[in-house]
C-alpha atoms as a PDB file:
ATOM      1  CA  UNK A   1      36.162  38.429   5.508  1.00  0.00           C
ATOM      2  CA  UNK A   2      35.906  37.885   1.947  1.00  0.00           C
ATOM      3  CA  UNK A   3      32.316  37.901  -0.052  1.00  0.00           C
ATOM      4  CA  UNK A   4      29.532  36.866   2.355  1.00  0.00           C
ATOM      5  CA  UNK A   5      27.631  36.493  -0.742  1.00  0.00           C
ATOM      6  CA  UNK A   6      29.283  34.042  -2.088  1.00  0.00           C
ATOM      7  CA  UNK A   7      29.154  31.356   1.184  1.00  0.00           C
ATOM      8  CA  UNK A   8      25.136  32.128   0.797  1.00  0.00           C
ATOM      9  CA  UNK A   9      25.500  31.149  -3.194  1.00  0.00           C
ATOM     10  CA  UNK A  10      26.881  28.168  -2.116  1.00  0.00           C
ATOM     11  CA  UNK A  11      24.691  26.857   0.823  1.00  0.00           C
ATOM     12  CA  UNK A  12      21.580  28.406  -1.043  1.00  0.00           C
ATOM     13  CA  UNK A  13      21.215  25.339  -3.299  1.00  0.00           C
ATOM     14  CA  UNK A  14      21.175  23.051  -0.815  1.00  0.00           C
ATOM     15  CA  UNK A  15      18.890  24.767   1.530  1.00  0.00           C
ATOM     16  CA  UNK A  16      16.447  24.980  -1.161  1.00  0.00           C
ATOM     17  CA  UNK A  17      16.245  21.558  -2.193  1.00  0.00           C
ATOM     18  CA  UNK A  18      16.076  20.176   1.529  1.00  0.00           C
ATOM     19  CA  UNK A  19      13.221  22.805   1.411  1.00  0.00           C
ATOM     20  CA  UNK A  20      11.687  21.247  -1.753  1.00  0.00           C
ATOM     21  CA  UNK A  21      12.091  17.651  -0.383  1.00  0.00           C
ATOM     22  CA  UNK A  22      10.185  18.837   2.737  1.00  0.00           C
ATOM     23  CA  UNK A  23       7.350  19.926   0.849  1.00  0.00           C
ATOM     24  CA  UNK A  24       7.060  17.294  -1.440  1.00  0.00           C
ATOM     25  CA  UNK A  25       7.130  15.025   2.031  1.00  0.00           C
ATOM     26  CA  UNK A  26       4.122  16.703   3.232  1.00  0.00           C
ATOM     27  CA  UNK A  27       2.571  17.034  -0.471  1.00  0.00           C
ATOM     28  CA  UNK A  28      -1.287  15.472  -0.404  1.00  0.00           C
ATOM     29  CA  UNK A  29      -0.178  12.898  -2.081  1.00  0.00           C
ATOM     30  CA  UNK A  30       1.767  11.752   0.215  1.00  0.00           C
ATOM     31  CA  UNK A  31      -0.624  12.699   3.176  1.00  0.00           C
ATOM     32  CA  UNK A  32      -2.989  10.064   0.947  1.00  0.00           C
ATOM     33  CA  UNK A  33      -0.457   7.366   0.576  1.00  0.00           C
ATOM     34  CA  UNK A  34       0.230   7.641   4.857  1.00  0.00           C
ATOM     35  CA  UNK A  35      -3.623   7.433   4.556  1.00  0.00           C
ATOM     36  CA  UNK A  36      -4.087   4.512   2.266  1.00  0.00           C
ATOM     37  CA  UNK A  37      -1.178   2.956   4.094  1.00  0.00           C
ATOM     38  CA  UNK A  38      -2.933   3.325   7.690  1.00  0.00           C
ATOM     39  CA  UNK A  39      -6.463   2.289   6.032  1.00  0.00           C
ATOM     40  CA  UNK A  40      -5.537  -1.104   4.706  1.00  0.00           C
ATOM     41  CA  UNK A  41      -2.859  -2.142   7.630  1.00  0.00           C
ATOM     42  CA  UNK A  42      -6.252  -1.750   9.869  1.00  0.00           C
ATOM     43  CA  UNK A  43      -7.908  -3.942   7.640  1.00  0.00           C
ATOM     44  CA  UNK A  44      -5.300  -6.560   7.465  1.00  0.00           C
ATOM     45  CA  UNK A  45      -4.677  -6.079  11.271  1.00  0.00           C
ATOM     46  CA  UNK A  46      -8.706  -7.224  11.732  1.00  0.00           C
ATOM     47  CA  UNK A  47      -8.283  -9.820   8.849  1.00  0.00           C
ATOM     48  CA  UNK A  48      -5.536 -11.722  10.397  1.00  0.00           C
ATOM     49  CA  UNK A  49      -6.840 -11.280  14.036  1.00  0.00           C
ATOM     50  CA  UNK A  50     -10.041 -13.414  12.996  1.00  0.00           C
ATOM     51  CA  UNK A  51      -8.181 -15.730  10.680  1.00  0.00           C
ATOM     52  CA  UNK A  52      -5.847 -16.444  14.302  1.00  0.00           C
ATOM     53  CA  UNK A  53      -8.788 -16.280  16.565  1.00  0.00           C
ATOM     54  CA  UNK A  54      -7.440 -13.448  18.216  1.00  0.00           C
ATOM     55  CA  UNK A  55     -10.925 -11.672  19.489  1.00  0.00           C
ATOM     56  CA  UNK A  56      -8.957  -9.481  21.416  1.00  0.00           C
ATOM     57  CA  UNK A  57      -6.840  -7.819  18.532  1.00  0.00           C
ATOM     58  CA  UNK A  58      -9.976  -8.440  16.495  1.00  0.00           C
ATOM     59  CA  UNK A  59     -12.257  -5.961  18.795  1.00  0.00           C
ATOM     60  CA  UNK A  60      -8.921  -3.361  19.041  1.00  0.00           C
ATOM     61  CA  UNK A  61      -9.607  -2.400  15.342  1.00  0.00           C
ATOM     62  CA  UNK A  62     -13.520  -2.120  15.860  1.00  0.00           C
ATOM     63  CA  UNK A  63     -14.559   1.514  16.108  1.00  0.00           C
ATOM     64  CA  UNK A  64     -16.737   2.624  19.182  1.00  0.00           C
ATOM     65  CA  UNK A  65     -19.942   2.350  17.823  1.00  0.00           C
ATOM     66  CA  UNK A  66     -18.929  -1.389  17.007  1.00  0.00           C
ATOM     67  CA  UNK A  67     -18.260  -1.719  20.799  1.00  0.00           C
ATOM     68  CA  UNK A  68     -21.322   0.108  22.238  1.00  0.00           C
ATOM     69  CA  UNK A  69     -23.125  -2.293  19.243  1.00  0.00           C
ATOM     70  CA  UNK A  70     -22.011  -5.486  20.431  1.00  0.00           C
ATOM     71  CA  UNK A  71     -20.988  -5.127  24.128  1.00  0.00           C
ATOM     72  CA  UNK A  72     -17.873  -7.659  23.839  1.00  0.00           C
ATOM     73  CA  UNK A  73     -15.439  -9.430  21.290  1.00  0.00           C
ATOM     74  CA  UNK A  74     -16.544 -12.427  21.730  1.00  0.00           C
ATOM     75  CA  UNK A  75     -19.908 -11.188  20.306  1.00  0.00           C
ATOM     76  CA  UNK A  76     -18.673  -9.051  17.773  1.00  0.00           C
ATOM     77  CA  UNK A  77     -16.232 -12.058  16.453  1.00  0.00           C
ATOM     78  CA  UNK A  78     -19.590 -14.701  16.658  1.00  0.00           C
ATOM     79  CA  UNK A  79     -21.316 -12.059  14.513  1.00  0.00           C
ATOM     80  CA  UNK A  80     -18.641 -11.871  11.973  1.00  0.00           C
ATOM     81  CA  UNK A  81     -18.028 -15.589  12.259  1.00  0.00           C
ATOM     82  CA  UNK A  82     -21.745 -16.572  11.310  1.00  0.00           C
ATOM     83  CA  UNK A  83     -22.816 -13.333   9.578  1.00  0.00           C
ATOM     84  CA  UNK A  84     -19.528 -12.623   7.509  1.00  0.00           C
ATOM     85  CA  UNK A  85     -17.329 -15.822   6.630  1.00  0.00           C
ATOM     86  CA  UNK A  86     -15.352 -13.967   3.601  1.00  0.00           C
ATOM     87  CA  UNK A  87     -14.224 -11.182   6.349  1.00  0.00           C
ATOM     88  CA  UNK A  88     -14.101 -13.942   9.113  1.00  0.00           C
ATOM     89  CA  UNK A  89     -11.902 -16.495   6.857  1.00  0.00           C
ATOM     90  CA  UNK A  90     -10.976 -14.458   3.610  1.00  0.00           C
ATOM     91  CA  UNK A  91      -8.528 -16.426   1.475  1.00  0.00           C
ATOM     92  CA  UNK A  92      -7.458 -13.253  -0.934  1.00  0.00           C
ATOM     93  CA  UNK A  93      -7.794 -10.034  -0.325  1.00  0.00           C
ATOM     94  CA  UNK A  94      -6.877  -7.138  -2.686  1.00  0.00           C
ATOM     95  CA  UNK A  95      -7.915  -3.192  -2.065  1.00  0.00           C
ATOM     96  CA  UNK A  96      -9.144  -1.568  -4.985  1.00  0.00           C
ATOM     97  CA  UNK A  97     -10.229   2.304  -3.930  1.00  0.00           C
ATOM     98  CA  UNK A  98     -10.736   4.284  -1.503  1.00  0.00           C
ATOM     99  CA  UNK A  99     -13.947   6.560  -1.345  1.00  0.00           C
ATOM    100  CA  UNK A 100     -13.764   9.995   1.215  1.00  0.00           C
ATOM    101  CA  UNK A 101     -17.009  10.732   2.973  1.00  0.00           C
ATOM    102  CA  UNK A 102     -16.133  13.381   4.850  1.00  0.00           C
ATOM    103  CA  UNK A 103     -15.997  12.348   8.384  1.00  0.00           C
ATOM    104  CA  UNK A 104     -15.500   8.240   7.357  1.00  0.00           C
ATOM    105  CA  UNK A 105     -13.674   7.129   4.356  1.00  0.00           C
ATOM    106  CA  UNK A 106     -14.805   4.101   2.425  1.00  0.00           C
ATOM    107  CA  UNK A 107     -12.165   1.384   1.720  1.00  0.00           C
ATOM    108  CA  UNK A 108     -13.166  -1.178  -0.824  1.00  0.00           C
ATOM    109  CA  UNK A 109     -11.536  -4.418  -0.961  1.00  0.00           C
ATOM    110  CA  UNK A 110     -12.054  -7.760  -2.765  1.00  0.00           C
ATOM    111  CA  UNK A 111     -11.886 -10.679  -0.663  1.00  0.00           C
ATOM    112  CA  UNK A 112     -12.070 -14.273  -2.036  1.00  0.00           C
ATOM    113  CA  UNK A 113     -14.197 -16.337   0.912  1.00  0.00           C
ATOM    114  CA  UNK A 114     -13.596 -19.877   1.851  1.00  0.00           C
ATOM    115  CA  UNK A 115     -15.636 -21.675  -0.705  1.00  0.00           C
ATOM    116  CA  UNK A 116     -13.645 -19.769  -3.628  1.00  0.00           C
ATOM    117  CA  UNK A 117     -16.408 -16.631  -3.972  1.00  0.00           C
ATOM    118  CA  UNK A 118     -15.436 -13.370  -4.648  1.00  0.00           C
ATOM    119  CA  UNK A 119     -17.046 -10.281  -2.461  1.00  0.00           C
ATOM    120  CA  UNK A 120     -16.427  -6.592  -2.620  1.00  0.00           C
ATOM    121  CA  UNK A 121     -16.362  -5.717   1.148  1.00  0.00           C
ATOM    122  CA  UNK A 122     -17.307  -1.830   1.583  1.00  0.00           C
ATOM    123  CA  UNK A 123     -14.981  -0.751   4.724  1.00  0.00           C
ATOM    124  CA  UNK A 124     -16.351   2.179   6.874  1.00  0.00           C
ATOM    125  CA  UNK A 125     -13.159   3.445   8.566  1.00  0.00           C
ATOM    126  CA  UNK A 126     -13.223   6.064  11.034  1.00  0.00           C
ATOM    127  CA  UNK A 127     -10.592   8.293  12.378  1.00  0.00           C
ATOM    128  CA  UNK A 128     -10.314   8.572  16.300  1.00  0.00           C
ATOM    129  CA  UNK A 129      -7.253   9.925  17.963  1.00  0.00           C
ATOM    130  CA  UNK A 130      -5.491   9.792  14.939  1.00  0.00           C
ATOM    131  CA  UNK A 131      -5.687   5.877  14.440  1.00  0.00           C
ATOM    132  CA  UNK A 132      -8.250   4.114  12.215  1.00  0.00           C
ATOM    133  CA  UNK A 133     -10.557   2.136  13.126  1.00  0.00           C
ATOM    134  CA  UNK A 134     -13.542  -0.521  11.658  1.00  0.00           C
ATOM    135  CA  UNK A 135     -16.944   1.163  11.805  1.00  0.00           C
ATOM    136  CA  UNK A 136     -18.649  -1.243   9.738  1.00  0.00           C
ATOM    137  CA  UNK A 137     -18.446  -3.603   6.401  1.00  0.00           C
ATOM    138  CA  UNK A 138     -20.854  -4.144   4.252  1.00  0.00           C
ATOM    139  CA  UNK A 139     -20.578  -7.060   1.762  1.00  0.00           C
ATOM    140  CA  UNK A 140     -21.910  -7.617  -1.745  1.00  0.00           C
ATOM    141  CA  UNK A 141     -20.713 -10.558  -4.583  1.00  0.00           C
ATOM    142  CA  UNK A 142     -18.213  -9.227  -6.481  1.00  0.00           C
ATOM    143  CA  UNK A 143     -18.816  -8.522 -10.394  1.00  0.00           C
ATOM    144  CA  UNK A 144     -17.295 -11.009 -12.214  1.00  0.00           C
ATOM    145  CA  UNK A 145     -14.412  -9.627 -14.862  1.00  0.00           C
ATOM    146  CA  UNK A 146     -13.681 -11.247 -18.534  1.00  0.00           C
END
């Protein structure tokens, strides 16, 4: 049958690397980048929902503890409306880091409102049943740079 060895030589390359490749595929970095990516399209989801009036998708992202908070998303969306008008109509947004807290990760992200002020928006994003959700924002102006 010739040298068995040999055939294994051959195939063992390729088995290793498609090995490698699978490991570096479920390396934490990349576990943080799936993160990061999942963190921010929640964000964006929420952003755009206000900025189309869509209280429906809006409330989706909120976490529970929104929900139980505010009861419905038309009160949740008058809250943000009157309470946070850079979240509510943000005309820039750019993330800058992401804190982990354990349970709840912190997303920061600089939105420009709709009078041209900057904010850094503190994002309190839960985890629950393995999709992210909005369990709070807290705003503050953002530092002005050089």
């Amino acid at each position: 049958m010739g040298h068995p060895n040999i055939i294994f030589g051959k195939w063992l390359v390729p088995i290793l690397l498609a090995f490698m490749g699978m490991t570096i595929l479920a390396s934490p970095q990349s576990i943080a980048s799936d993160k990061d990516a999942e963190i921010r399209d929640t964000i964006l989801r929420q952003i755009e929902a206000f900025a189309n009036n869509d209280e429906e998708q809006a409330w989706a992202h909120a976490s529970e503890g929104i929900k139980r908070r505010f009861g419905s998303s038309q009160v949740f969306v008058d809250m943000v409306r009157e309470a946070y008008p850079a979240v509510h109509n943000a005309t820039a947004i750019e993330f800058t880091q992401r804190v982990p807290h354990g349970a709840f990760e912190i997303q920061v992200v600089r939105l420009q409102g709709p009078e041209g002020k900057r904010w850094d928006a503190y994002y309190r994003m839960v985890r629950t049943e393995g999709v992210w959700k909005v369990a709070g924002v807290r705003l503050q102006p953002a530092e002005l740079g050089i």
